[in-house]
C-alpha atoms as a PDB file:
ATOM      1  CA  UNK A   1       2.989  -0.666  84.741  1.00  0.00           C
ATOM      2  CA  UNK A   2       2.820  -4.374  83.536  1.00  0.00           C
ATOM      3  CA  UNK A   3      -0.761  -3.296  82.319  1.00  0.00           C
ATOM      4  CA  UNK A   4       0.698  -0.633  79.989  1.00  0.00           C
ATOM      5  CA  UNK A   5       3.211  -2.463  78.874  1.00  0.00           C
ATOM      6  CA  UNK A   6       0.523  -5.368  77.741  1.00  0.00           C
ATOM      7  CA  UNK A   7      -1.445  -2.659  76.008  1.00  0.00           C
ATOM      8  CA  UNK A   8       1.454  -1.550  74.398  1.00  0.00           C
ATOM      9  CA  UNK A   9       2.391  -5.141  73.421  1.00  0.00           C
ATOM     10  CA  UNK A  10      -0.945  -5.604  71.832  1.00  0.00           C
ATOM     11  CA  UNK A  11      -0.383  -2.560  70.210  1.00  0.00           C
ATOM     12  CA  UNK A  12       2.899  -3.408  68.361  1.00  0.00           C
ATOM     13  CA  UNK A  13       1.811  -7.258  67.479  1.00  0.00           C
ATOM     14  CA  UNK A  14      -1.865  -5.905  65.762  1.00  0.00           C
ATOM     15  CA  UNK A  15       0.549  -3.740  63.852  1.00  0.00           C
ATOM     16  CA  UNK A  16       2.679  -6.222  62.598  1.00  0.00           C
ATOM     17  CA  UNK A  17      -0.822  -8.215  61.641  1.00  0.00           C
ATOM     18  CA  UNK A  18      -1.663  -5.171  59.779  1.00  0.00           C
ATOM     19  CA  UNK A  19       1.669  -5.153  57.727  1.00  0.00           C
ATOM     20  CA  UNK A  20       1.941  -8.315  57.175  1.00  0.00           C
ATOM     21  CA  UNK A  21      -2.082  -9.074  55.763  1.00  0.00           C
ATOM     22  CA  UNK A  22      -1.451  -5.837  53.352  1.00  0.00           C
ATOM     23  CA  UNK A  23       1.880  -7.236  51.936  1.00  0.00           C
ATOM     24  CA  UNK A  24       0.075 -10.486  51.331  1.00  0.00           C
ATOM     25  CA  UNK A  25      -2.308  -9.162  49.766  1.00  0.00           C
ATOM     26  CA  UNK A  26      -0.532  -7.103  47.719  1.00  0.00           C
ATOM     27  CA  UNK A  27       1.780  -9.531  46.871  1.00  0.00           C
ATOM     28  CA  UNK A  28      -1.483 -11.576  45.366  1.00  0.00           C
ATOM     29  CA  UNK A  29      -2.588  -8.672  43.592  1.00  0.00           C
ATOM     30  CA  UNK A  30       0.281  -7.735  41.849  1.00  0.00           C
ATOM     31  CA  UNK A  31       0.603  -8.699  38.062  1.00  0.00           C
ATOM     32  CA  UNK A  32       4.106  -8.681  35.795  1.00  0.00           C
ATOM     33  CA  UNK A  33       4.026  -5.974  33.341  1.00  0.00           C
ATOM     34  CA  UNK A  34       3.807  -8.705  30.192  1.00  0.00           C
ATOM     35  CA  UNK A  35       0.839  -9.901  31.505  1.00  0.00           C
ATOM     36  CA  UNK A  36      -1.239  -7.184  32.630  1.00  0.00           C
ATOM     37  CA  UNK A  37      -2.730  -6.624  28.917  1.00  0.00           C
ATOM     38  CA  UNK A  38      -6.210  -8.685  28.234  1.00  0.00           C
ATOM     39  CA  UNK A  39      -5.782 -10.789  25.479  1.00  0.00           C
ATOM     40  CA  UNK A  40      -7.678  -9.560  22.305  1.00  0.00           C
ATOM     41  CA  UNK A  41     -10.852 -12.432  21.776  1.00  0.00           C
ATOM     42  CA  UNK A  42     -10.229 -15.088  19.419  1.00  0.00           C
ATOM     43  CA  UNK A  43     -10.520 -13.594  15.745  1.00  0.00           C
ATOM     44  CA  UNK A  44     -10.249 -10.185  16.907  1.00  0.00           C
ATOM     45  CA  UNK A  45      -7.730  -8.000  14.941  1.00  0.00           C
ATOM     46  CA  UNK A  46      -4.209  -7.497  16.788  1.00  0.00           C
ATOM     47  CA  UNK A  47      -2.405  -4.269  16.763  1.00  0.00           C
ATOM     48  CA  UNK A  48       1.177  -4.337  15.578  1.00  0.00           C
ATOM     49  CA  UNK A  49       3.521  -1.590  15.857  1.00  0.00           C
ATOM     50  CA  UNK A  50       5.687  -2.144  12.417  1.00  0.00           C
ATOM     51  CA  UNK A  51       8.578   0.220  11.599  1.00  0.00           C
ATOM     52  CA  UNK A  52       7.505   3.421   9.665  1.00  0.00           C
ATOM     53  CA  UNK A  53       4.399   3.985   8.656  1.00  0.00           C
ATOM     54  CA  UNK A  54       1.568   2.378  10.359  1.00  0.00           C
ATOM     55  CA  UNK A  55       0.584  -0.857   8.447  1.00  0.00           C
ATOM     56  CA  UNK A  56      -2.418  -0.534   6.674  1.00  0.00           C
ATOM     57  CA  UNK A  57      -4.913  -3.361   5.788  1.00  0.00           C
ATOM     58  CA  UNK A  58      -4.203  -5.701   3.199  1.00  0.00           C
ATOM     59  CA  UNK A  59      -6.733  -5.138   0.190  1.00  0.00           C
ATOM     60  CA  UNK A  60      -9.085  -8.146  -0.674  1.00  0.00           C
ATOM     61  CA  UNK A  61     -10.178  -8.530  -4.328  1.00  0.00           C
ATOM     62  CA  UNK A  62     -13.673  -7.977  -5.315  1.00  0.00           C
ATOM     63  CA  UNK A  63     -13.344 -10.181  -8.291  1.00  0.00           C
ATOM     64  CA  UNK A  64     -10.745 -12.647 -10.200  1.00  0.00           C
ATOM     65  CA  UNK A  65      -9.999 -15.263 -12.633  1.00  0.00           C
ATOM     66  CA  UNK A  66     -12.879 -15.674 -15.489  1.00  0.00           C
ATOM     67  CA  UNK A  67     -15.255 -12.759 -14.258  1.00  0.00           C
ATOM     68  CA  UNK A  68     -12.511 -10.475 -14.076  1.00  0.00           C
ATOM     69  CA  UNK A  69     -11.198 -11.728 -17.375  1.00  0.00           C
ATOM     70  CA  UNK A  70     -14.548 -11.367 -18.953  1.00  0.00           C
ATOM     71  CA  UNK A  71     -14.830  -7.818 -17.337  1.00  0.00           C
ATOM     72  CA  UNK A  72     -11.652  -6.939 -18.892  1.00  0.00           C
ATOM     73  CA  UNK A  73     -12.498  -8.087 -22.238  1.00  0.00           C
ATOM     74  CA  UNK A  74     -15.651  -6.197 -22.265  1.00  0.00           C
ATOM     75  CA  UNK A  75     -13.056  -2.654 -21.480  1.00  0.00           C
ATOM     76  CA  UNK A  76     -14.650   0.058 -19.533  1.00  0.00           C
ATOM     77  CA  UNK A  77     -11.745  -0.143 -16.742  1.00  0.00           C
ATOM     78  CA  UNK A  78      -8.900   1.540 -15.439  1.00  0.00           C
ATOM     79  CA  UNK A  79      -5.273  -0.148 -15.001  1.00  0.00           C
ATOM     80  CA  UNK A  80      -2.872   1.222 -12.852  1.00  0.00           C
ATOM     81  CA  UNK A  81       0.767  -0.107 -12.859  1.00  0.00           C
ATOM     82  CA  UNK A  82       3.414   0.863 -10.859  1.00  0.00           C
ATOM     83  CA  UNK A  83       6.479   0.574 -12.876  1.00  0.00           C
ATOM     84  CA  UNK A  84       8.758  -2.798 -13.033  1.00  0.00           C
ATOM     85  CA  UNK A  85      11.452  -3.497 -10.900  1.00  0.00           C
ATOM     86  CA  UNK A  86      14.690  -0.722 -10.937  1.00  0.00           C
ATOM     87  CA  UNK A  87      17.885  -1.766  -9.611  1.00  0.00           C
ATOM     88  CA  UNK A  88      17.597   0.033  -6.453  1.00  0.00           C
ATOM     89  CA  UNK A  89      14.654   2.023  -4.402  1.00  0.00           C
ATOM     90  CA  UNK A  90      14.739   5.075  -3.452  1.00  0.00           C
ATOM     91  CA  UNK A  91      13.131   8.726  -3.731  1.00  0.00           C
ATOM     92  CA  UNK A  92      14.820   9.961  -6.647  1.00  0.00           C
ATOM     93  CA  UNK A  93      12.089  12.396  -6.719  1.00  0.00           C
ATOM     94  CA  UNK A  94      13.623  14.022  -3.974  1.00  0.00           C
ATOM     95  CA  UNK A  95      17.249  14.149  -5.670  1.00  0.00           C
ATOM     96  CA  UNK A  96      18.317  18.070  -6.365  1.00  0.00           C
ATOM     97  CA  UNK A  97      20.587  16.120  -9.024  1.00  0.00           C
ATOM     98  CA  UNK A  98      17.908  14.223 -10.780  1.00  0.00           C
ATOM     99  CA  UNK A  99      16.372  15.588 -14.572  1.00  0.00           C
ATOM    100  CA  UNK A 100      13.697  14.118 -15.985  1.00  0.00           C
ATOM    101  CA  UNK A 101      15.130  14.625 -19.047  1.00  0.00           C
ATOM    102  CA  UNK A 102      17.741  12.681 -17.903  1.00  0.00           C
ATOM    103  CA  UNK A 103      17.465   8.630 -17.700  1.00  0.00           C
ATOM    104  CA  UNK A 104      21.130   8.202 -15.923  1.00  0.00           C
ATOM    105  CA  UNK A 105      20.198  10.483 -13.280  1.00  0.00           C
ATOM    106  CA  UNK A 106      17.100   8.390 -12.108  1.00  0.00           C
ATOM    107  CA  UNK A 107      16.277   4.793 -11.149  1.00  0.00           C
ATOM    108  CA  UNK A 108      16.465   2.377 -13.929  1.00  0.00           C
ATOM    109  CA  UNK A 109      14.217  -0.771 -15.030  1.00  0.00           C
ATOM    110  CA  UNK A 110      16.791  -3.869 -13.940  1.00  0.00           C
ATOM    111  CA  UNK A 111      16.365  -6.688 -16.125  1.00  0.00           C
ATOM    112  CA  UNK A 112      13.355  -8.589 -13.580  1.00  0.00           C
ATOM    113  CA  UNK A 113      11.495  -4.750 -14.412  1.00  0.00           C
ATOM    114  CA  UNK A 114      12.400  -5.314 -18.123  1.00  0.00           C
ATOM    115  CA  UNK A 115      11.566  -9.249 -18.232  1.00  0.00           C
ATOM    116  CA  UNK A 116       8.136  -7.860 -16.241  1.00  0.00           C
ATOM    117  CA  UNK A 117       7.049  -5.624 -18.666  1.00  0.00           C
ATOM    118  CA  UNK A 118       7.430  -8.013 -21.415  1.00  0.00           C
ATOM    119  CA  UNK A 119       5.511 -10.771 -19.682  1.00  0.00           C
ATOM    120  CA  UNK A 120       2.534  -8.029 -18.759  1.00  0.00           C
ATOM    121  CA  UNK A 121       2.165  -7.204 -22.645  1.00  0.00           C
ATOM    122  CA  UNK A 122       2.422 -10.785 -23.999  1.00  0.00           C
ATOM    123  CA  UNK A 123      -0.401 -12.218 -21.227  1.00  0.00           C
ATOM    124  CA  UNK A 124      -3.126  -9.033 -22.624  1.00  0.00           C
ATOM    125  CA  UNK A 125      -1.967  -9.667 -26.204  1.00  0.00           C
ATOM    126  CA  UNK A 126      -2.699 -13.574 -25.224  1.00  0.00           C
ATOM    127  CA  UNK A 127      -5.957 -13.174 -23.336  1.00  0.00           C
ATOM    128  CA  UNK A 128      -7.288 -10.546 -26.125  1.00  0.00           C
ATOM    129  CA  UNK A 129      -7.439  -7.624 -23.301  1.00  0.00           C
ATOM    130  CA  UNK A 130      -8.009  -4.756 -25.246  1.00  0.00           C
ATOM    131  CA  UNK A 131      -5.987  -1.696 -24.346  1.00  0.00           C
ATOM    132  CA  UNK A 132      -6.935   1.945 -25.456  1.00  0.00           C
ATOM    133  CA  UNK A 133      -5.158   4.772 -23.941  1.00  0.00           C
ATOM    134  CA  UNK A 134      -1.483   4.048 -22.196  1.00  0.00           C
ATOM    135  CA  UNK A 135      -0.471   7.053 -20.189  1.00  0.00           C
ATOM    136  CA  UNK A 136       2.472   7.226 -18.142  1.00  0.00           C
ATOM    137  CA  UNK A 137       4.587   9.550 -15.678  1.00  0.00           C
ATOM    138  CA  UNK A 138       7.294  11.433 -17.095  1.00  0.00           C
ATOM    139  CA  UNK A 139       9.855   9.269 -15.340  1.00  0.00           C
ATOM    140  CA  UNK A 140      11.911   6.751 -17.377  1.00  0.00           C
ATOM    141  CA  UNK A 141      10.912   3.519 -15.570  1.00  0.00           C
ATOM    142  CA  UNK A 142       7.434   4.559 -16.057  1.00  0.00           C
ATOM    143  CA  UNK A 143       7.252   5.011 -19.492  1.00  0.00           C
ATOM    144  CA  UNK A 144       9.425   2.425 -20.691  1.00  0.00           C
ATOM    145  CA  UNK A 145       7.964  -0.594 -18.616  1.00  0.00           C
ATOM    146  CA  UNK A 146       4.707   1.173 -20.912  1.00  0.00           C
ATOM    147  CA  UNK A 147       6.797   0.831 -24.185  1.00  0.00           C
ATOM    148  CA  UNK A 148       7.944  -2.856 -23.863  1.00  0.00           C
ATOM    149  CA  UNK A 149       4.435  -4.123 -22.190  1.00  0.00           C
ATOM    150  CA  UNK A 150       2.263  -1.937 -24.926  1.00  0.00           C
ATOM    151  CA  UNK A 151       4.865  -0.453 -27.293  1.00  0.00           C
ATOM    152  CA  UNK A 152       3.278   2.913 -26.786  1.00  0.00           C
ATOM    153  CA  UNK A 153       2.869   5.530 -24.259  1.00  0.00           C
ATOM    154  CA  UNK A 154       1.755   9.338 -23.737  1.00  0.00           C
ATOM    155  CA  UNK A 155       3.340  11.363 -20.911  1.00  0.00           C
ATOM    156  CA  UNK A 156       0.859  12.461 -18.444  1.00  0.00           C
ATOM    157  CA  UNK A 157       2.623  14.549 -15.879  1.00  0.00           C
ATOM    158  CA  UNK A 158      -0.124  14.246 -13.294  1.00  0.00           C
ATOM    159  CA  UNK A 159       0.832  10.723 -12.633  1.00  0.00           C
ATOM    160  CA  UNK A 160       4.668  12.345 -11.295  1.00  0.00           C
ATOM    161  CA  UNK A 161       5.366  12.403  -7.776  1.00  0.00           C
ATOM    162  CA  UNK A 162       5.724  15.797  -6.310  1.00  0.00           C
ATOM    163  CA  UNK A 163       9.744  16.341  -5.153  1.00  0.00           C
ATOM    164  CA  UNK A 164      10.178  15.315  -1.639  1.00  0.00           C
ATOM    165  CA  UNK A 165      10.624  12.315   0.164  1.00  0.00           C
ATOM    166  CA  UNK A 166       8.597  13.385   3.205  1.00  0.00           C
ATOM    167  CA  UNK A 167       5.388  14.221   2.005  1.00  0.00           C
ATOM    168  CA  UNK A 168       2.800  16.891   4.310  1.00  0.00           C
ATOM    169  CA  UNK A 169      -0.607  16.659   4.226  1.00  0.00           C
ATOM    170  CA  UNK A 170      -0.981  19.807   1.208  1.00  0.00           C
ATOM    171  CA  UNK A 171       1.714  17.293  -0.625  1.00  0.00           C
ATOM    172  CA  UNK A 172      -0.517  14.245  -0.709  1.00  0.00           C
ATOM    173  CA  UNK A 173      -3.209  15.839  -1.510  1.00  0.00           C
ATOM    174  CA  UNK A 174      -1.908  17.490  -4.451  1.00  0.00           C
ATOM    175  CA  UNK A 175      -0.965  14.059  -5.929  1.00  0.00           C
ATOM    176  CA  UNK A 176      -4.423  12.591  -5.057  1.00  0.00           C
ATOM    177  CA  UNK A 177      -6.326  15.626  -7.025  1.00  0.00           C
ATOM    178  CA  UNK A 178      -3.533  15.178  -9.896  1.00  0.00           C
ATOM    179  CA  UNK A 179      -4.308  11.699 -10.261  1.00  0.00           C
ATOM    180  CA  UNK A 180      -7.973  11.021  -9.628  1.00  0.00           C
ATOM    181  CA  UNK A 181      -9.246  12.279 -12.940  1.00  0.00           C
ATOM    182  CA  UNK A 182      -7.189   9.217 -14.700  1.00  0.00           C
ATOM    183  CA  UNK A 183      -8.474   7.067 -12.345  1.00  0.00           C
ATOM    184  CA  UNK A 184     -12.089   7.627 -12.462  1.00  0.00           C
ATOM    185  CA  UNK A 185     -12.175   8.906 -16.385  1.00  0.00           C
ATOM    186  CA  UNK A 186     -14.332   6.323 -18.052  1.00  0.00           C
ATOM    187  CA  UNK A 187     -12.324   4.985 -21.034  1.00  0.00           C
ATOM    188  CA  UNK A 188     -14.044   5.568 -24.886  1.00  0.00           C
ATOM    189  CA  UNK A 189     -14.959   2.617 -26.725  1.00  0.00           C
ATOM    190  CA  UNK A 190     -14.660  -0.946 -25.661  1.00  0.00           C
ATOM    191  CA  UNK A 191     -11.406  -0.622 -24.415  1.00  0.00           C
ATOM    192  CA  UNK A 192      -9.390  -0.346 -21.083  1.00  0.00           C
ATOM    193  CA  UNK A 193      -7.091   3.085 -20.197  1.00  0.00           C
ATOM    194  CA  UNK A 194      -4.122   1.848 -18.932  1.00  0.00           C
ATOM    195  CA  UNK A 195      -1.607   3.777 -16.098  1.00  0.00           C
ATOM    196  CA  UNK A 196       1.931   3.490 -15.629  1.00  0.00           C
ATOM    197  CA  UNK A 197       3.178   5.496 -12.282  1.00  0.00           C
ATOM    198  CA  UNK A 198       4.371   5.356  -9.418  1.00  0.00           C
ATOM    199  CA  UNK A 199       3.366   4.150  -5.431  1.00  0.00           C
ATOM    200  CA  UNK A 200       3.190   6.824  -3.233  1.00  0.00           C
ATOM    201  CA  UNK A 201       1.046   8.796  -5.875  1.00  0.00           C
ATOM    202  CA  UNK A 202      -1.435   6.127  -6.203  1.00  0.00           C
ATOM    203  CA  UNK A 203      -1.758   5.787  -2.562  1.00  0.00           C
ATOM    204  CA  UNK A 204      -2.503   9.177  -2.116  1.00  0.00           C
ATOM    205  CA  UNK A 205      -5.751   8.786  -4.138  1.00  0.00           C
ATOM    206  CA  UNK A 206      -6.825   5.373  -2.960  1.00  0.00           C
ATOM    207  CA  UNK A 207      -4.871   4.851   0.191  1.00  0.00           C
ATOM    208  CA  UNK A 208      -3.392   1.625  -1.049  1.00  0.00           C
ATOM    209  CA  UNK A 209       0.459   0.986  -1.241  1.00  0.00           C
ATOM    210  CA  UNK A 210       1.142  -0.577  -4.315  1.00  0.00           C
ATOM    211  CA  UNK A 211       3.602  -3.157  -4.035  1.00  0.00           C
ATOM    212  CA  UNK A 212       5.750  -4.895  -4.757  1.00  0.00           C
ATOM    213  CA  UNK A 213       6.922  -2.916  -7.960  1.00  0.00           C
ATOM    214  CA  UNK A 214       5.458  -4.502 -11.175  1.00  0.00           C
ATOM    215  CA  UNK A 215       1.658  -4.854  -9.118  1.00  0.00           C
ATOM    216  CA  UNK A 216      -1.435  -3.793 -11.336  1.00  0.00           C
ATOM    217  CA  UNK A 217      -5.000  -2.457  -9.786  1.00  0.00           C
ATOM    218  CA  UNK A 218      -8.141  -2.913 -11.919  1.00  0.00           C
ATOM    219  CA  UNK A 219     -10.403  -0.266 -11.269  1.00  0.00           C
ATOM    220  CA  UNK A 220     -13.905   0.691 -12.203  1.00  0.00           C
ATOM    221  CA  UNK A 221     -14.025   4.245 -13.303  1.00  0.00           C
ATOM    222  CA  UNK A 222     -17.713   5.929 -11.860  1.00  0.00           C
ATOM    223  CA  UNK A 223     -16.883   9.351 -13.196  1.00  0.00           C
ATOM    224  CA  UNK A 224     -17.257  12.777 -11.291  1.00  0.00           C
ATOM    225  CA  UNK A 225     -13.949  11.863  -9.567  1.00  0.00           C
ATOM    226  CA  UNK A 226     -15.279   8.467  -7.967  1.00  0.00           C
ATOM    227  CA  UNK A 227     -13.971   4.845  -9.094  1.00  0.00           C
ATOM    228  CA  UNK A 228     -13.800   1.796  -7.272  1.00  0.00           C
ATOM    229  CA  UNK A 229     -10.956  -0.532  -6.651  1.00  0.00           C
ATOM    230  CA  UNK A 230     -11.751  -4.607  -8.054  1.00  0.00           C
ATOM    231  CA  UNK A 231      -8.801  -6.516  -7.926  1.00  0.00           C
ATOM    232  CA  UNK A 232      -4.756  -6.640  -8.307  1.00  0.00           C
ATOM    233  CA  UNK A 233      -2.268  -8.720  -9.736  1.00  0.00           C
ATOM    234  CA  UNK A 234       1.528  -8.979 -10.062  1.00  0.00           C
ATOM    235  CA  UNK A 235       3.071  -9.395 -13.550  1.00  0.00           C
ATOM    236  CA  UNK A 236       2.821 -13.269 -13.465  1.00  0.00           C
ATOM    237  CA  UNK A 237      -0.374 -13.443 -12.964  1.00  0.00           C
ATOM    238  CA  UNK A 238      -1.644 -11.688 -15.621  1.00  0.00           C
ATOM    239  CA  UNK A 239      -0.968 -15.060 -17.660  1.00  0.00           C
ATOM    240  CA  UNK A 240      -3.366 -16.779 -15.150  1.00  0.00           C
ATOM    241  CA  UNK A 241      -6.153 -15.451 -16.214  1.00  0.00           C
ATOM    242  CA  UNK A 242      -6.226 -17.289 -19.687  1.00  0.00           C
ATOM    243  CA  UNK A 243      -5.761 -20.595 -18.845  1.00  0.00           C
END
């Protein structure tokens, strides 16, 4: 009896060993939840999770200053602007009350788009970039931040959004095949075509975001529907490049 009752002793103690080991050795094991994740190596790009869209990568220009002024004077490029600064942003595009016929019923240039548009014009009359074609969309702040930079314009509908605020896949591409014959149409002459639209159109062709409003992108036309992107700047520093 006292024999069984020894085995049975051994028994319940190399249990207990058992538990116990295995809870230390989980307890070892175990990471917090914040710190299971391997850190990315130094240099390495970190993922972010912004609100909305997923953020893209900044763009890096290809050239600047006195070789991109000196490209410019020689013409041959493309100029997109998205229009100056309105008083408020949103997709009027999408508005079932909107007519393009009809400034009041869109966004309008606030005086920063207006002030914008006239500092744009005087900085290419300054730095003697010369400026052939000046096409714009049919929306008001489009073609007016064209008038007071270049006092001209032409409407070119292709550089209109389509009407929705939520674009599909057919949507953005529709934009992107409207716009891409501006954008890699060599311009005639010595001289530079210049574009006055919109962001989410632009971004459908190139699949860069334009902003903030007022921002420029030089491009180099390569006809048969190819160009390549060279360099941005805001409407300030389009003076820059002179001096």
């Amino acid at each position: 009896m006292r024999q069984n009752s020894m085995k049975t002793w051994i028994k319940v103690c190399a249990g207990l060993l058992c538990v116990g080991t295995c809870a230390l050795a989980a307890a070892q094991t175990a990471v917090k939840p914040e710190a299971a994740a391997a850190k990315p190596a130094y240099g390495a790009p970190v993922a972010t999770k912004p609100e909305g869209d997923a953020k893209k990568p900044e763009f890096v220009d290809k050239v600047g200053g006195k070789e991109l002024l000196a490209a410019l004077r020689q013409g041959g490029h493309v100029i997109f602007f998205r229009h100056g600064q309105t008083e408020k942003d949103y997709a009027d595009q999408a508005d079932p009350k909107m007519k393009l016929s009809d400034c009041a019923s869109q966004r309008a240039l606030n005086d920063k788009g207006v002030e914008q548009a006239k500092t744009i014009g005087a900085a290419f009359k300054e730095a003697s970039i010369p400026v052939g074609h000046v096409l714009a969309s049919d929306y008001c702040r489009a073609w007016k931040t064209a008038d007071l930079a270049f006092g001209r314009h032409t409407r070119a509908p292709a550089l209109n959004f389509v009407k929705a605020e939520e674009y599909t896949k057919a949507q953005k591409q529709q934009m992107s095949k409207a716009i891409t014959p501006l954008l890699a149409a060599k311009p005639t002459g010595k001289a530079n075509t210049v574009l006055v639209g919109h962001d989410d159109v632009f971004e459908a062709a190139t699949g860069i975001y334009p902003e903030p409003q007022g921002i420029a992108y030089i491009l180099k036309p390569l006809g048969n529907g190819r160009f390549e992107v060279l360099a941005n700047l805001q409407p300030q520093e389009w003076a820059l490049l002179s001096r």
